[in-house]
N, C-alpha and C. Protein backbone atom coordinates (compact mmCIF):
# COMPACT_ATOMS: atom_id res chain seq x y z
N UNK A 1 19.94 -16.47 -10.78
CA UNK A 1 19.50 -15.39 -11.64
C UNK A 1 19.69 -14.07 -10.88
N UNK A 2 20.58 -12.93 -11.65
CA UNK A 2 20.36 -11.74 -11.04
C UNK A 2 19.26 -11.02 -10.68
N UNK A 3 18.90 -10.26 -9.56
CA UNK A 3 17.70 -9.88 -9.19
C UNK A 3 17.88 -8.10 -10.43
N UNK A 4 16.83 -7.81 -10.13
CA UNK A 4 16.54 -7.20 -11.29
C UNK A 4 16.63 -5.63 -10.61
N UNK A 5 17.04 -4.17 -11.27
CA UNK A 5 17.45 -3.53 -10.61
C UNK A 5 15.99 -2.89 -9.79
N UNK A 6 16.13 -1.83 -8.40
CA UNK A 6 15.09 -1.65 -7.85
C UNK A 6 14.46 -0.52 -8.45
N UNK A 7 12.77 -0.56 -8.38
CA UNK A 7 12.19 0.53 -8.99
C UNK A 7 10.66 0.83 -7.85
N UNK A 8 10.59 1.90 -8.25
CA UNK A 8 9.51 2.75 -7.89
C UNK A 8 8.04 2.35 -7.76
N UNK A 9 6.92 1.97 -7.18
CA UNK A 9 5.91 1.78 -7.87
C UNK A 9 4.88 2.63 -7.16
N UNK A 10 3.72 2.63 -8.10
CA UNK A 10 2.53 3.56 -7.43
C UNK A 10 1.02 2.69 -7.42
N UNK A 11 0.99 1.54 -6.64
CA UNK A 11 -0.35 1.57 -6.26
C UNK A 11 -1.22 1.69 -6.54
N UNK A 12 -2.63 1.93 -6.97
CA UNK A 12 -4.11 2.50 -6.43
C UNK A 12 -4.73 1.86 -5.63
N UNK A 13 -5.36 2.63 -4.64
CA UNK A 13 -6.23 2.34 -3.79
C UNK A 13 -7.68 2.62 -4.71
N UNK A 14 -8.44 1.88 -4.63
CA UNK A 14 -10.01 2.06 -5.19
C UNK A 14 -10.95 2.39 -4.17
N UNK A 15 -11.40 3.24 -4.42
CA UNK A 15 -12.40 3.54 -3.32
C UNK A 15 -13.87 3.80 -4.55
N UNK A 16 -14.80 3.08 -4.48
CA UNK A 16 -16.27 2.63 -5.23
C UNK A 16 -17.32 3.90 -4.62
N UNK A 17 -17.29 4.23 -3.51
CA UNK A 17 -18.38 4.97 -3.14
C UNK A 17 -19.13 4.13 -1.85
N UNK A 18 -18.22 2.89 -1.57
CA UNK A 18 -19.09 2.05 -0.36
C UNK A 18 -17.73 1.20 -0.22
N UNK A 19 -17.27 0.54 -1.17
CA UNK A 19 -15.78 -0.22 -0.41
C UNK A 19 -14.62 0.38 -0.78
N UNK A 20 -13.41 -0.47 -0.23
CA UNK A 20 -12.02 0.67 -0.59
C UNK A 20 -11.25 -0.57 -0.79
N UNK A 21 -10.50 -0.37 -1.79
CA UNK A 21 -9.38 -1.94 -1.83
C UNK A 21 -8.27 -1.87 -2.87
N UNK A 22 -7.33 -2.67 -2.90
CA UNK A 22 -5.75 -1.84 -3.05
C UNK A 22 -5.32 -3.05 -3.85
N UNK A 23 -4.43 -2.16 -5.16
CA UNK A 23 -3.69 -3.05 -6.25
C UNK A 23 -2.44 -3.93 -5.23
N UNK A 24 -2.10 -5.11 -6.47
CA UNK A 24 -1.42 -6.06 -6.12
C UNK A 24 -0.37 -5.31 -6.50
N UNK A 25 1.05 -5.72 -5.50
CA UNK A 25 2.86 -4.76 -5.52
C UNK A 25 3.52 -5.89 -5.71
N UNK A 26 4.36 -6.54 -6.41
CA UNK A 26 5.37 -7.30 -6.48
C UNK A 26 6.81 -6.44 -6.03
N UNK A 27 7.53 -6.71 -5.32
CA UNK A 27 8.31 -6.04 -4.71
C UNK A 27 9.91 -6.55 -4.40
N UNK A 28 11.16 -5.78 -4.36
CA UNK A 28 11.97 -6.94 -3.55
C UNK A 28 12.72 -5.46 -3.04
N UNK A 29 13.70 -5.82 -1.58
CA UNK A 29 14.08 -4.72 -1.07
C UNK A 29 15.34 -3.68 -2.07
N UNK A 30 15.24 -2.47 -1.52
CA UNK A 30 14.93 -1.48 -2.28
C UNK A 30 13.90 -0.80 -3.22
N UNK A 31 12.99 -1.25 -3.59
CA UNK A 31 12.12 -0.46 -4.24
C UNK A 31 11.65 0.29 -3.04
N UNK A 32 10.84 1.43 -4.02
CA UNK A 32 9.94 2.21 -3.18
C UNK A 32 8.11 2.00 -3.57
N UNK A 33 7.57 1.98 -2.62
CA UNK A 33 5.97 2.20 -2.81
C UNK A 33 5.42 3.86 -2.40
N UNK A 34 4.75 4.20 -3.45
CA UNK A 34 3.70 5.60 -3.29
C UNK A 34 2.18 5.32 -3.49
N UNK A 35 1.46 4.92 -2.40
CA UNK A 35 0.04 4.84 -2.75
C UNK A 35 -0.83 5.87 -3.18
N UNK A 36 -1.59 5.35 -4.28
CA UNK A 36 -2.41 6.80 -5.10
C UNK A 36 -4.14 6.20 -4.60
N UNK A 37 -4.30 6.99 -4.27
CA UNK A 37 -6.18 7.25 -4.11
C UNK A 37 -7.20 7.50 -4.99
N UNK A 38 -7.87 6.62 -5.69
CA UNK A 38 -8.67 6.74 -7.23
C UNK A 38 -10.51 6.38 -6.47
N UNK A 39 -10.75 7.29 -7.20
CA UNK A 39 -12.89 7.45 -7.16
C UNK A 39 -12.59 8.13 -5.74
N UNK A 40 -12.19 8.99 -5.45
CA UNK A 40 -12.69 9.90 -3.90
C UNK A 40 -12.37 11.13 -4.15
N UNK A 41 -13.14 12.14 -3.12
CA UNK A 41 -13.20 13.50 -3.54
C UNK A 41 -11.90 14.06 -3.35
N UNK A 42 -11.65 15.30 -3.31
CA UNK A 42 -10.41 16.07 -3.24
C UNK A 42 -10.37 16.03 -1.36
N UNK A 43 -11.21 15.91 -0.39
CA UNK A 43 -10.77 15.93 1.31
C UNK A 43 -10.52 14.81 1.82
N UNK A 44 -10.92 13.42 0.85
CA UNK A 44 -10.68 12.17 1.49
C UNK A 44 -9.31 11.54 1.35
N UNK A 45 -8.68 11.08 2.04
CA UNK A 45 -7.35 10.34 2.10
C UNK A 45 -7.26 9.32 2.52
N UNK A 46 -6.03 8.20 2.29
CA UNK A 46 -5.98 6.88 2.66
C UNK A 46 -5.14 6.82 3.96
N UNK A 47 -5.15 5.82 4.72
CA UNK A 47 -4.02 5.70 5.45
C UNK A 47 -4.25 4.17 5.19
N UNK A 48 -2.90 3.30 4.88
CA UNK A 48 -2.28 2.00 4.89
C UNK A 48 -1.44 1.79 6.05
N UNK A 49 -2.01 0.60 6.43
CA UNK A 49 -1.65 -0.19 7.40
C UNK A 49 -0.64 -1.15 7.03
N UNK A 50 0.58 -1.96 6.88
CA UNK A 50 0.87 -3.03 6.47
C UNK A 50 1.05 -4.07 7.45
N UNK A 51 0.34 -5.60 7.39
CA UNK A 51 0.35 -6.33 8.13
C UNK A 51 1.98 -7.15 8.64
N UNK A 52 3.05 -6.66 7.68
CA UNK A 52 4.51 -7.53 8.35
C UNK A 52 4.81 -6.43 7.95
N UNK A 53 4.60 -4.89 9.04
CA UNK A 53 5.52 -4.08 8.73
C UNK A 53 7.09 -4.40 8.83
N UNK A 54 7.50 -5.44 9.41
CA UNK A 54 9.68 -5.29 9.08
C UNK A 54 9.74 -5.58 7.75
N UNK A 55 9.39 -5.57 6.87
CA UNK A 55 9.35 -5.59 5.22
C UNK A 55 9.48 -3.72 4.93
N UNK A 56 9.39 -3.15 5.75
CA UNK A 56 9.33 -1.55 5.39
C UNK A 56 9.57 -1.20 6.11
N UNK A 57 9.66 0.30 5.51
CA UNK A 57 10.98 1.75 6.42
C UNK A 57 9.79 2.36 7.47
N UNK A 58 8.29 2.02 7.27
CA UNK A 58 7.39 2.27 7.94
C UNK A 58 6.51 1.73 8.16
N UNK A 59 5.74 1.65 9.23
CA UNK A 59 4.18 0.35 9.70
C UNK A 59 3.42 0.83 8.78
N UNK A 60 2.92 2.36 8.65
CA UNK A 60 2.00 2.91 8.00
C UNK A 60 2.34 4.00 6.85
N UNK A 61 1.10 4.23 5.78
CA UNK A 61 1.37 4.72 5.20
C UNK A 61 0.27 5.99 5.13
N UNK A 62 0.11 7.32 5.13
CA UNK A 62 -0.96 8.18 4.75
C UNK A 62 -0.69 9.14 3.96
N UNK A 63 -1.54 9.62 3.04
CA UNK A 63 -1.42 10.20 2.08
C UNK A 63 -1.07 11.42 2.66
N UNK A 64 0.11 11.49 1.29
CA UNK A 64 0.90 13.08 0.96
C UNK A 64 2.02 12.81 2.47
N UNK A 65 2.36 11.28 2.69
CA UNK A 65 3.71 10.96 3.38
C UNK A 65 4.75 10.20 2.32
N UNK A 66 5.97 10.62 2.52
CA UNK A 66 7.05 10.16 1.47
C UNK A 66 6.64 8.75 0.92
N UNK A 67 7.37 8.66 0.05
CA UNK A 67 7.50 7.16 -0.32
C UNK A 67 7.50 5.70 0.99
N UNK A 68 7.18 4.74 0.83
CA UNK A 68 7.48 3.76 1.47
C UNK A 68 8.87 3.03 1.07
N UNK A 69 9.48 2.61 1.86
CA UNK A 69 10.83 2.10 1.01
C UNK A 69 10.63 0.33 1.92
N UNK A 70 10.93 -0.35 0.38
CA UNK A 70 11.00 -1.77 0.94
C UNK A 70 12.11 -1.85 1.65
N UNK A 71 12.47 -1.99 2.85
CA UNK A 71 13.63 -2.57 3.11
C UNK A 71 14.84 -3.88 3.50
N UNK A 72 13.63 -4.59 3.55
CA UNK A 72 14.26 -6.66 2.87
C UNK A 72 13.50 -7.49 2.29
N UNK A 73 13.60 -8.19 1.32
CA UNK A 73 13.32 -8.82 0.56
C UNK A 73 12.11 -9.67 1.22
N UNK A 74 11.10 -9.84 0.40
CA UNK A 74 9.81 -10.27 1.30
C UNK A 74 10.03 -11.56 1.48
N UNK A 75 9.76 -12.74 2.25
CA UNK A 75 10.04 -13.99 2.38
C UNK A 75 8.76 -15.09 2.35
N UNK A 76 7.58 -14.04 2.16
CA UNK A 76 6.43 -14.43 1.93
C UNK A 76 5.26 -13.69 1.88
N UNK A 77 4.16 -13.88 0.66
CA UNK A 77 3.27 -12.95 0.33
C UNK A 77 3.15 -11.60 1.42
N UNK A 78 2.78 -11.02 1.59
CA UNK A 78 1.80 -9.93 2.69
C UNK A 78 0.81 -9.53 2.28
N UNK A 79 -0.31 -8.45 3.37
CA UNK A 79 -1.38 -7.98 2.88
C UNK A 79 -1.17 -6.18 3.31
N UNK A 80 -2.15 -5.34 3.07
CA UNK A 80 -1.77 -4.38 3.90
C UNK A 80 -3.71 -3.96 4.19
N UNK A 81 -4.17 -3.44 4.84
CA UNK A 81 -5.08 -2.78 4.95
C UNK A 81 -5.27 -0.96 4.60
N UNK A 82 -6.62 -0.95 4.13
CA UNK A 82 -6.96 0.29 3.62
C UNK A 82 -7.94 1.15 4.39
N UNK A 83 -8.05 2.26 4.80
CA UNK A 83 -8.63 2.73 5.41
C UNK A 83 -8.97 4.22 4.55
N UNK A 84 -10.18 4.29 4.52
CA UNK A 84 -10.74 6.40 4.04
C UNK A 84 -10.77 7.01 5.06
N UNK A 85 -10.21 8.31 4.53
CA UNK A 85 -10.29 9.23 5.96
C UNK A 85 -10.73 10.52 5.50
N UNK A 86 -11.97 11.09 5.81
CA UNK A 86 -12.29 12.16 4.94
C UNK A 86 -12.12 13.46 6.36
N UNK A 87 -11.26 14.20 5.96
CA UNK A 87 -10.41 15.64 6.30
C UNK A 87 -10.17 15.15 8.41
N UNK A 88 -8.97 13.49 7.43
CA UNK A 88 -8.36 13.48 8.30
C UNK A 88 -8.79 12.46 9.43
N UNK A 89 -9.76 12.22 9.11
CA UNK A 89 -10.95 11.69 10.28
C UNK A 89 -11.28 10.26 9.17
N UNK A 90 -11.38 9.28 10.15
CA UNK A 90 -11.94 7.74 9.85
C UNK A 90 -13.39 7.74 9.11
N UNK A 91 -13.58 7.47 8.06
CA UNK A 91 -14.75 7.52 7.51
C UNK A 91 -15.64 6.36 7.94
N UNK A 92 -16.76 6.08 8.81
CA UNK A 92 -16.83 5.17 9.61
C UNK A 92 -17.56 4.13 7.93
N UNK A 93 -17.25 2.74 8.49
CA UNK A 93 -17.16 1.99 7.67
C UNK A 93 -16.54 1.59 6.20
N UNK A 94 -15.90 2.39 5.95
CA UNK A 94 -15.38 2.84 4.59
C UNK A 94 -13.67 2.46 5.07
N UNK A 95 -13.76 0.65 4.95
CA UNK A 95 -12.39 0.26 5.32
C UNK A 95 -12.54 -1.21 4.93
N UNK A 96 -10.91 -1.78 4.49
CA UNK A 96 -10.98 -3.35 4.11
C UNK A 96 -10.74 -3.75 5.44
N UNK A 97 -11.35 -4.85 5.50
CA UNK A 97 -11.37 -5.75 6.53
C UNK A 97 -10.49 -6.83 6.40
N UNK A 98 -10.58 -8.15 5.72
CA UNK A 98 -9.15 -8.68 6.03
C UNK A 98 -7.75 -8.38 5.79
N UNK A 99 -8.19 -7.84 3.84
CA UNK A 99 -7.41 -7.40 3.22
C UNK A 99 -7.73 -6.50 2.25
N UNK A 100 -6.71 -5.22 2.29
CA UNK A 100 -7.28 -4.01 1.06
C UNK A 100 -6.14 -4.50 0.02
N UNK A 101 -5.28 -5.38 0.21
CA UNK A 101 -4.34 -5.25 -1.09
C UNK A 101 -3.19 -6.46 -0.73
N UNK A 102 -2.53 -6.80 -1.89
CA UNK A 102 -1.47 -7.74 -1.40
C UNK A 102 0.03 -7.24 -1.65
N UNK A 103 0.95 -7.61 -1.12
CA UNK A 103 2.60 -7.56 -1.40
C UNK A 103 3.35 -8.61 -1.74
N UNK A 104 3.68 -8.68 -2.51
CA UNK A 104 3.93 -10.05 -3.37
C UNK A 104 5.73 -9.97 -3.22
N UNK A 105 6.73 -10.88 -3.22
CA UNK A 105 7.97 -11.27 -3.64
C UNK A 105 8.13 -11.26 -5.00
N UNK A 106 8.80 -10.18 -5.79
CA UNK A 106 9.54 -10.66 -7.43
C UNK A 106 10.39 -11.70 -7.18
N UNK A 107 10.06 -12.32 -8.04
CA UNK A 107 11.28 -12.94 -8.33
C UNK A 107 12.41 -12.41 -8.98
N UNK A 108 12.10 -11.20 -9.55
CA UNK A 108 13.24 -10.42 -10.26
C UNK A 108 13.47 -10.77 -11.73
N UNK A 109 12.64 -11.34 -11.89
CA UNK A 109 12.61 -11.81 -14.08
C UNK A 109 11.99 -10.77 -14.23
């Protein structure tokens, strides 16, 4: 089956007011990822961690940095971690611990 052409996606990170945790990405290389930040004020920001960064053009991700670009085809699930950072600075406790989100393989249907 042809893989399906590459596209764009955008994420949310959830942040509740006490935990922070991140939509599921089905992905295959070439797409791009842009993580969006939902329930936090206008000074708080995310930074993403991804746990098999060689799946990407970068280890990390922080807000208002370019796109992430997949760059090979995933060969098995991933996770990435989420972190709040309010003006820049680690919001102490206000972070996923095993996992803020998953990265999934398309199959391309």
């Amino acid at each position: 089956m042809p893989q399906r052409p590459a596209k764009p996606h955008r994420p949310k990170v959830h942040y509740d007011g006490a935990n922070i945790t991140g939509d599921t990405v089905k992905v295959i290389a070439g797409d791009t990822i842009l993580f969006e930040l939902s329930g936090a004020g206008p000074a708080e920001t995310i930074l993403i961690t991804f746990a098999d960064p060689q799946f990407f053009s970068k280890a990390r991700f922080k807000s208002g940095d370019e796109t992430i670009d997949v760059t090979h085809n995933l060969t098995h699930p991933t996770t990435y971690h989420c972190q709040l950072l309010g003006h820049g600075v680690p919001v102490p406790g206000v972070e996923s611990h095993e996992q803020g989100g998953s990265i999934e393989p398309d199959s391309g249907a």
